[in-house]
N, C-alpha and C. Protein backbone atom coordinates (compact mmCIF):
# COMPACT_ATOMS: atom_id res chain seq x y z
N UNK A 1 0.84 -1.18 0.00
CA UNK A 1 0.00 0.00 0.00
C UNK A 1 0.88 1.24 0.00
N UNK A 2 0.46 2.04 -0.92
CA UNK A 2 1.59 3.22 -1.16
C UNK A 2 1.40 4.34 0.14
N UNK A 3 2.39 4.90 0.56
CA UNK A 3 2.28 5.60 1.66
C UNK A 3 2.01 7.27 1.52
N UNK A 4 2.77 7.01 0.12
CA UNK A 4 2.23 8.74 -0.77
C UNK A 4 3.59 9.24 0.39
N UNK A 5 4.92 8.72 0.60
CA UNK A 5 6.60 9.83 1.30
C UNK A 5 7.71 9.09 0.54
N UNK A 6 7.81 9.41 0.57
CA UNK A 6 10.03 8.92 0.64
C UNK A 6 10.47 9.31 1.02
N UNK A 7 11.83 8.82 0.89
CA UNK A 7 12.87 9.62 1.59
C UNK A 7 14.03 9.91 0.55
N UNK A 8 14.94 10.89 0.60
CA UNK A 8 15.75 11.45 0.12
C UNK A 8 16.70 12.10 0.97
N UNK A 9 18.12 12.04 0.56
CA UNK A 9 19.28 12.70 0.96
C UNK A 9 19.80 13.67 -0.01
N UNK A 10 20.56 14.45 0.21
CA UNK A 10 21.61 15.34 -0.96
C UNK A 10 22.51 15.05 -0.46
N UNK A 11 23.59 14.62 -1.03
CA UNK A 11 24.64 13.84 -0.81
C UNK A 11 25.93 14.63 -0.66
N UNK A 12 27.29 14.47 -0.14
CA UNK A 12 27.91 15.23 0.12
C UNK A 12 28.51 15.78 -0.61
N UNK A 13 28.75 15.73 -2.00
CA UNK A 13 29.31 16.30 -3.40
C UNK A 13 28.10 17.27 -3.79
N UNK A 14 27.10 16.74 -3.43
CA UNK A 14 26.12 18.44 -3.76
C UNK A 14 26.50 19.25 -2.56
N UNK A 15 26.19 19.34 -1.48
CA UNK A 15 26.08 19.77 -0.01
C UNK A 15 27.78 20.46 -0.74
N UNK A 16 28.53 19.85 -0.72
CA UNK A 16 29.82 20.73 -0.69
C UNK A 16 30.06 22.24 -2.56
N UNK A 17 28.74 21.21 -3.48
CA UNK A 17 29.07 22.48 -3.93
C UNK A 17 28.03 23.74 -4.31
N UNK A 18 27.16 23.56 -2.93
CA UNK A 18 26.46 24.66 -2.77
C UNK A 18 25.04 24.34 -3.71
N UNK A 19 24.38 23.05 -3.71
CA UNK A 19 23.78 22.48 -4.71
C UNK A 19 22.37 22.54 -3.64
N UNK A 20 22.33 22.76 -2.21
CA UNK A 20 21.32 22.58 -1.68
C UNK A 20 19.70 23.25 -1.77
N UNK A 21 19.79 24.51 -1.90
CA UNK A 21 19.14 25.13 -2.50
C UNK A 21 18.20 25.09 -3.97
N UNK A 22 19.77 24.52 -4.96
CA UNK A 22 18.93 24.56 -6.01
C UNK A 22 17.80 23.11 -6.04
N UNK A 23 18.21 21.94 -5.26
CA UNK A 23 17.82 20.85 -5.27
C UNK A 23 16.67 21.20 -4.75
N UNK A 24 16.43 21.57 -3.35
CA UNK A 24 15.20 22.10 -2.63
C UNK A 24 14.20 22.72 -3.10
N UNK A 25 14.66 23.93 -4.48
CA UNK A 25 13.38 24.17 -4.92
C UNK A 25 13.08 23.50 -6.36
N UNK A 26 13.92 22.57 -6.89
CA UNK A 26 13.17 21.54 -7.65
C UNK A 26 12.12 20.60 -6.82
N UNK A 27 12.54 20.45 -5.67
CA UNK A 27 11.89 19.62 -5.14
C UNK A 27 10.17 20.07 -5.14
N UNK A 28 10.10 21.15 -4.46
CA UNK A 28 9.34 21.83 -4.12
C UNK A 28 8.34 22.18 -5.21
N UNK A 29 9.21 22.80 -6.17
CA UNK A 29 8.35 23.06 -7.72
C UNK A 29 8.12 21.84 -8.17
N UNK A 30 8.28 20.14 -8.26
CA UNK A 30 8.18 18.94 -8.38
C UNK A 30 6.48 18.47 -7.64
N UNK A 31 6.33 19.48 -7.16
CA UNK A 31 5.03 19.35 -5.84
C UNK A 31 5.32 18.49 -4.83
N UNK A 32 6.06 18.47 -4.36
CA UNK A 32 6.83 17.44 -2.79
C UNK A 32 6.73 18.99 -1.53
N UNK A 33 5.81 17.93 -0.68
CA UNK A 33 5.94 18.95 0.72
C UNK A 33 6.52 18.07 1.62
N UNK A 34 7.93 19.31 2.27
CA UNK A 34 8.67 18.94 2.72
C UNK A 34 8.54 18.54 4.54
N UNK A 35 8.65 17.01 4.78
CA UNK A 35 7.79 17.35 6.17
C UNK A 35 8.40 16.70 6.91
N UNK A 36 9.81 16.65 6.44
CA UNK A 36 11.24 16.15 7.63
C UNK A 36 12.17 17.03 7.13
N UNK A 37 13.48 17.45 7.38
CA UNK A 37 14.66 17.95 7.00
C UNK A 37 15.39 18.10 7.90
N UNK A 38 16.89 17.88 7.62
CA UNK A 38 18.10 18.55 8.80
C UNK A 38 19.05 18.22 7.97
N UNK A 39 20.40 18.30 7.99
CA UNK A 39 21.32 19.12 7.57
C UNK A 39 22.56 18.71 8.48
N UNK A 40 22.84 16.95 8.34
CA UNK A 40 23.50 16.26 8.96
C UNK A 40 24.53 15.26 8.46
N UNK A 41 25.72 14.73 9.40
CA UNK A 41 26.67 14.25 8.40
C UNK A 41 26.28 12.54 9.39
N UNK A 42 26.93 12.01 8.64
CA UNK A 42 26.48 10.30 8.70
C UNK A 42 28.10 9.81 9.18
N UNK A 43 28.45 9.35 10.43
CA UNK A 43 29.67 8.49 10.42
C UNK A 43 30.11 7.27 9.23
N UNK A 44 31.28 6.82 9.43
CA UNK A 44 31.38 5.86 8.91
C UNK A 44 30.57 4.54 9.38
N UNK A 45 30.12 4.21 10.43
CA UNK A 45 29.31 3.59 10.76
C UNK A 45 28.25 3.71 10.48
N UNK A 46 27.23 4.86 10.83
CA UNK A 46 26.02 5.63 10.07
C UNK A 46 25.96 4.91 8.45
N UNK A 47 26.98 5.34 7.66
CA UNK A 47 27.01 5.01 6.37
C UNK A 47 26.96 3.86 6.41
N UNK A 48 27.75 3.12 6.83
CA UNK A 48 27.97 1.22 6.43
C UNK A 48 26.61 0.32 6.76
N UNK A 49 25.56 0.78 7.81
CA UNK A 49 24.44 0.16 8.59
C UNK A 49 23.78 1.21 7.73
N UNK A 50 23.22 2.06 7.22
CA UNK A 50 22.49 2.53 6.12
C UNK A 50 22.61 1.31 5.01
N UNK A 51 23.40 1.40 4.35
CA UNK A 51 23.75 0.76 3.14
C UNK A 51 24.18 -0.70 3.37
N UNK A 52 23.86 -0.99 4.18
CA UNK A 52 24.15 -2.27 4.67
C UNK A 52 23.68 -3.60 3.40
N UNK A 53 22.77 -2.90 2.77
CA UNK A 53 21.97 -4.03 1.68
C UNK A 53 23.25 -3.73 -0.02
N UNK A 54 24.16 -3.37 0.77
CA UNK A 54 25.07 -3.15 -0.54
C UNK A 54 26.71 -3.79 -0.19
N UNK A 55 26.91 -4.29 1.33
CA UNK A 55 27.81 -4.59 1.64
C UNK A 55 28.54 -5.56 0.88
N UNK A 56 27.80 -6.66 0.50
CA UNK A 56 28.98 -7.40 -0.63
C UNK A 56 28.92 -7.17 -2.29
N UNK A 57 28.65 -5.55 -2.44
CA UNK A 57 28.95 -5.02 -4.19
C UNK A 57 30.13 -4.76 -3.87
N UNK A 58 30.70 -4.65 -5.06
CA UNK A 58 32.35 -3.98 -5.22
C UNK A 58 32.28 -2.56 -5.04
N UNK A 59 30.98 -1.79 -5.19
CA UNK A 59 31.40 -0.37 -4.90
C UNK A 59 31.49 -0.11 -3.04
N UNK A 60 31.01 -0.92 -2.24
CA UNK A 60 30.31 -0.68 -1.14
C UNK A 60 31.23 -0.05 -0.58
N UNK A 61 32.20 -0.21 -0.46
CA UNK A 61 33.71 0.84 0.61
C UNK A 61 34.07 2.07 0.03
N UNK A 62 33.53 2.25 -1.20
CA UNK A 62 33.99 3.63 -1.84
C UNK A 62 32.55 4.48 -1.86
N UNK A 63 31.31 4.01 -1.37
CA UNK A 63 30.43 4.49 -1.49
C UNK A 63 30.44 4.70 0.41
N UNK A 64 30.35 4.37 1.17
CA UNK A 64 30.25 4.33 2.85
C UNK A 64 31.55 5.97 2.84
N UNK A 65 32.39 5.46 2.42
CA UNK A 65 33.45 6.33 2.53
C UNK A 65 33.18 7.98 1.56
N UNK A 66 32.79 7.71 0.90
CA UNK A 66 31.91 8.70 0.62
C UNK A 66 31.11 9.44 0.85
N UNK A 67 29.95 9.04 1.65
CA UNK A 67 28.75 9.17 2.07
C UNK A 67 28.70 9.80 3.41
N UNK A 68 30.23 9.56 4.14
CA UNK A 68 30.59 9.88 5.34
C UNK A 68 31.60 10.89 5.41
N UNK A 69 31.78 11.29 4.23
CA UNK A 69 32.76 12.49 3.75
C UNK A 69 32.67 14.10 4.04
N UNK A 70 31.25 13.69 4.71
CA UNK A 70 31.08 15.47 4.38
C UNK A 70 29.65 15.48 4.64
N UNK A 71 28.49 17.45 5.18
CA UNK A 71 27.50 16.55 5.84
C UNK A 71 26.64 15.97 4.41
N UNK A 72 25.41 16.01 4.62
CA UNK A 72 24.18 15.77 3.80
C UNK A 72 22.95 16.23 4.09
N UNK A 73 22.01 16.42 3.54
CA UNK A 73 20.75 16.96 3.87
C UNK A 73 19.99 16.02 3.72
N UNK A 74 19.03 15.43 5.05
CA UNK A 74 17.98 14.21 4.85
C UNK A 74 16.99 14.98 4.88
N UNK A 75 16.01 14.24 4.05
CA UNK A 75 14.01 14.57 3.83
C UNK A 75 13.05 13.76 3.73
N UNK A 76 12.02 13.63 4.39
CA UNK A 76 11.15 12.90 4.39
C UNK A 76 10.50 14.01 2.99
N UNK A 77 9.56 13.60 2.13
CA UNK A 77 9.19 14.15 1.13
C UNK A 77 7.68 13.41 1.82
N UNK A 78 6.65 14.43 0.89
CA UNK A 78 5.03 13.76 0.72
C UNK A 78 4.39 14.24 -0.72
N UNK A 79 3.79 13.48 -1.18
CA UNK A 79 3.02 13.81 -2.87
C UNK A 79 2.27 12.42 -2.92
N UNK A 80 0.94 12.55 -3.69
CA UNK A 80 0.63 11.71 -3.95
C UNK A 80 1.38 10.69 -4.97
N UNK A 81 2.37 9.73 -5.12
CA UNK A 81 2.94 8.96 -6.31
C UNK A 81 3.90 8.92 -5.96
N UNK A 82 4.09 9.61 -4.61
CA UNK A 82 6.04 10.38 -3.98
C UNK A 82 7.14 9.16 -4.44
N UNK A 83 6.96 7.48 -4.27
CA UNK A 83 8.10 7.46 -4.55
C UNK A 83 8.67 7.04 -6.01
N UNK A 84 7.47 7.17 -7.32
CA UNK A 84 7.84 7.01 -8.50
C UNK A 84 8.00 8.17 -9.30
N UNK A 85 7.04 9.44 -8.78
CA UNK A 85 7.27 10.30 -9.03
C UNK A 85 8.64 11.46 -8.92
N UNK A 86 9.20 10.79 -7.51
CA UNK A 86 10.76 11.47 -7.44
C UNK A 86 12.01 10.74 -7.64
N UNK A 87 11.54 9.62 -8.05
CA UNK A 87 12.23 8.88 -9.06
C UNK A 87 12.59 9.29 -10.03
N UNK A 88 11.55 9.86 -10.51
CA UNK A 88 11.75 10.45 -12.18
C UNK A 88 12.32 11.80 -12.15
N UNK A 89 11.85 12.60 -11.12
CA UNK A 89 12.48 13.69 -10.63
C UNK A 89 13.70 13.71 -10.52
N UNK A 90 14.61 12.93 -9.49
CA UNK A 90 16.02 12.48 -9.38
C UNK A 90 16.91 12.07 -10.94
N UNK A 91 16.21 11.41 -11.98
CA UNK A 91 16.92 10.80 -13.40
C UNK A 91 17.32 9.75 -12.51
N UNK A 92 18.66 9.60 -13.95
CA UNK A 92 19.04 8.03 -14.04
C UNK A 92 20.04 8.18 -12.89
N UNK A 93 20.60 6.91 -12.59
CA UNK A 93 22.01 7.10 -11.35
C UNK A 93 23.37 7.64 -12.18
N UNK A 94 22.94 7.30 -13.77
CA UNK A 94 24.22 7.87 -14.27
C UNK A 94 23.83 9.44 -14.82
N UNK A 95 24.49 10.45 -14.63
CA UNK A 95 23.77 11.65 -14.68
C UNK A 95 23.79 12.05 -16.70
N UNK A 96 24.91 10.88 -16.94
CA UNK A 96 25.15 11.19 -18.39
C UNK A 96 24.02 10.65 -19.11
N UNK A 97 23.32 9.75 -18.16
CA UNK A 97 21.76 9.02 -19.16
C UNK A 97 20.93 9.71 -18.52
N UNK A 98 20.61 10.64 -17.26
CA UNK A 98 19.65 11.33 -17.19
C UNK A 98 18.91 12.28 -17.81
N UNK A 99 17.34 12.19 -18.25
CA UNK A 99 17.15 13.37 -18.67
C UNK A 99 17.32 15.03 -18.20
N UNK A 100 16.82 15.48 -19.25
CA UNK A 100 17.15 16.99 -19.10
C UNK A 100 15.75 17.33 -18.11
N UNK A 101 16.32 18.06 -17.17
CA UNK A 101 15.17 18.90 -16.24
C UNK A 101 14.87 18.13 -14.90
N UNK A 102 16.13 16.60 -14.81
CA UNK A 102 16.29 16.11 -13.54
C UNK A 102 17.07 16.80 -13.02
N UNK A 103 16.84 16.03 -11.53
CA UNK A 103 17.96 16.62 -10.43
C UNK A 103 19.79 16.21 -10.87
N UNK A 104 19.62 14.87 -10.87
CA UNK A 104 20.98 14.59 -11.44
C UNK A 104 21.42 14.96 -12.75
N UNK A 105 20.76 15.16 -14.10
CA UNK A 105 21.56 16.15 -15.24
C UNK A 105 21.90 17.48 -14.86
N UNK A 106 21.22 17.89 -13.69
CA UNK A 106 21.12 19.58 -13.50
C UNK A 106 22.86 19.20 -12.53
N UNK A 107 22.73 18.46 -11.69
CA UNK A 107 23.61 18.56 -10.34
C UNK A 107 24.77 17.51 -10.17
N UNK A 108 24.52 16.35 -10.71
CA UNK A 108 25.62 15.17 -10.56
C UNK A 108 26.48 15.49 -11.37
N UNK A 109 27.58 14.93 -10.76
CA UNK A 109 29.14 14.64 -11.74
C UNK A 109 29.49 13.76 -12.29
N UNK A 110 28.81 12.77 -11.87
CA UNK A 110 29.54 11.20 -12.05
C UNK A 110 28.41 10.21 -11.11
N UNK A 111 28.63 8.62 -11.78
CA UNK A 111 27.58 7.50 -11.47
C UNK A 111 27.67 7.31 -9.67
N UNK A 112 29.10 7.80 -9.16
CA UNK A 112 29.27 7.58 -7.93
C UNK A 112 29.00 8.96 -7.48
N UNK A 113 29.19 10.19 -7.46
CA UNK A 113 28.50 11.25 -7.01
C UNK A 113 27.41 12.00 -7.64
N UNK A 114 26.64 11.08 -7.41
CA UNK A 114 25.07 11.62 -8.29
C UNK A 114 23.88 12.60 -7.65
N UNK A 115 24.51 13.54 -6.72
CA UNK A 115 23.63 14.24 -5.79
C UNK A 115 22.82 14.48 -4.72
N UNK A 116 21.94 12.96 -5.20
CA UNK A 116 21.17 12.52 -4.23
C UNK A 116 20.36 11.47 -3.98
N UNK A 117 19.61 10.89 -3.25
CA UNK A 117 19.36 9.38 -2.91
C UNK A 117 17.58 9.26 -2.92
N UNK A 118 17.11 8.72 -3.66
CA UNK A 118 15.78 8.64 -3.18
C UNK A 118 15.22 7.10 -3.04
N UNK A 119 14.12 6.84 -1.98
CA UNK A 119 13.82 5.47 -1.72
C UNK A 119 13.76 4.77 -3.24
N UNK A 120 13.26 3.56 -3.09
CA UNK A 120 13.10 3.18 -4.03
C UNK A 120 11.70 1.81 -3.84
N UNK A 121 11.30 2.54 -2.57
CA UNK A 121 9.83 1.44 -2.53
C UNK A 121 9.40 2.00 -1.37
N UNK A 122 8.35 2.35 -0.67
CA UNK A 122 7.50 2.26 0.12
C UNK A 122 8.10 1.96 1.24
N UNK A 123 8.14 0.46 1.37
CA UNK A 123 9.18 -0.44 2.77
C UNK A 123 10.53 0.50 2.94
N UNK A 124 10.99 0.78 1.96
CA UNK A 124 12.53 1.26 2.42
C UNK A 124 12.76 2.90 2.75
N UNK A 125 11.34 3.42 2.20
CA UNK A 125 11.44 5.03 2.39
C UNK A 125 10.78 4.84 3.60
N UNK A 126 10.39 4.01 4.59
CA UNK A 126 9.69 3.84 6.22
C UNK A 126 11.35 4.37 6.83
N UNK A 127 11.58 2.70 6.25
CA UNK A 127 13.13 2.31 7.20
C UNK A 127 14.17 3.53 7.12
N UNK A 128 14.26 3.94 5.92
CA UNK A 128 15.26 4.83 5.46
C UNK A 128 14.98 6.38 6.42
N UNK A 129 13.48 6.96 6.58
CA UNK A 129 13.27 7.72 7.12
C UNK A 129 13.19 7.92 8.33
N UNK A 130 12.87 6.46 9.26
CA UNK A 130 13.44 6.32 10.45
C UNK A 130 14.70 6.30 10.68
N UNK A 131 15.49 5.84 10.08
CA UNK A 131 17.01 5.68 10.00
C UNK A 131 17.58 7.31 10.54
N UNK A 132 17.01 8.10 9.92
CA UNK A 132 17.54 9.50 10.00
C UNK A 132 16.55 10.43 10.68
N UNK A 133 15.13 9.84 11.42
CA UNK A 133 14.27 11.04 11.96
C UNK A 133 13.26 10.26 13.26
N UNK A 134 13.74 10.62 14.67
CA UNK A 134 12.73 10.41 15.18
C UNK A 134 11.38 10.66 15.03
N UNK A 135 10.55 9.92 15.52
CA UNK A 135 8.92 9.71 15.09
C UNK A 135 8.51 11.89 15.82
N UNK A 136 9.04 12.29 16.35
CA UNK A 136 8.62 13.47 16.66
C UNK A 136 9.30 14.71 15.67
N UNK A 137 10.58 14.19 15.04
CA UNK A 137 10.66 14.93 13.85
C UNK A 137 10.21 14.48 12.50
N UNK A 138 8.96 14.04 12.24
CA UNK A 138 8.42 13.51 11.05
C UNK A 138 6.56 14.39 11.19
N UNK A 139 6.90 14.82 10.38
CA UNK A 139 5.20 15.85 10.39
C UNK A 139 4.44 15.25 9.55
């Protein structure tokens, strides 16, 4: 049953190049009301137990190490369709196959610093949003 949230991060290669803003009001103009946010960095631990469902890919140590590089901005998002709809919003993971007028053609550099993170089901934008927001910072 669709929950109509996700969750999303801006990742620390946007966050460092001043990308927060512009991401926020795509978001916003996307019709997503914003009804978690903070503006926080993730340990290396944080990162590795996040991503834990990636631990035996070959990218997984260059992505944790990454991710823990610098802060990030977490969001609970709400829209009706929220997590296919900012799917499409976000583009592809490679920003060179994303279309034009996503977040990642506008903002990513590369397949490993692609801006930003969005659920990718229902179940995982719960977990993912607890992960980063007590039940009293979630509106």
């Amino acid at each position: 049953m669709a929950t109509n949230r996700t969750f999303t991060m801006i990742k620390p290669d946007a966050v460092e190049n001043g990308h927060i803003g512009g991401i926020l009001n795509m978001i916003a103009e996307g019709g997503f009301k914003i009804v978690s946010l903070k503006l926080t960095q993730l340990t290396l631990a944080d990162a590795k137990a996040f991503y834990a469902v990636h631990a035996t890919r070959p990218f997984y140590g260059e992505l944790v190490e990454f991710m823990s590089r610098g802060p990030i901005v977490a969001a609970i998002l709400e829209k009706e369709n929220a997590i296919e709809d900012f799917r499409t919003l976000i583009g592809a993971t490679n920003p060179a196959d994303a279309v034009e007028g996503t977040i990642r053609k506008k903002y990513a550099t590369s397949i490993g610093e692609n801006a930003v993170h969005g659920s990718d089901s229902d179940a995982n934008a719960a977990v993912e949003g607890a992960f980063h927001f007590a039940g009293r910072e979630q509106f």
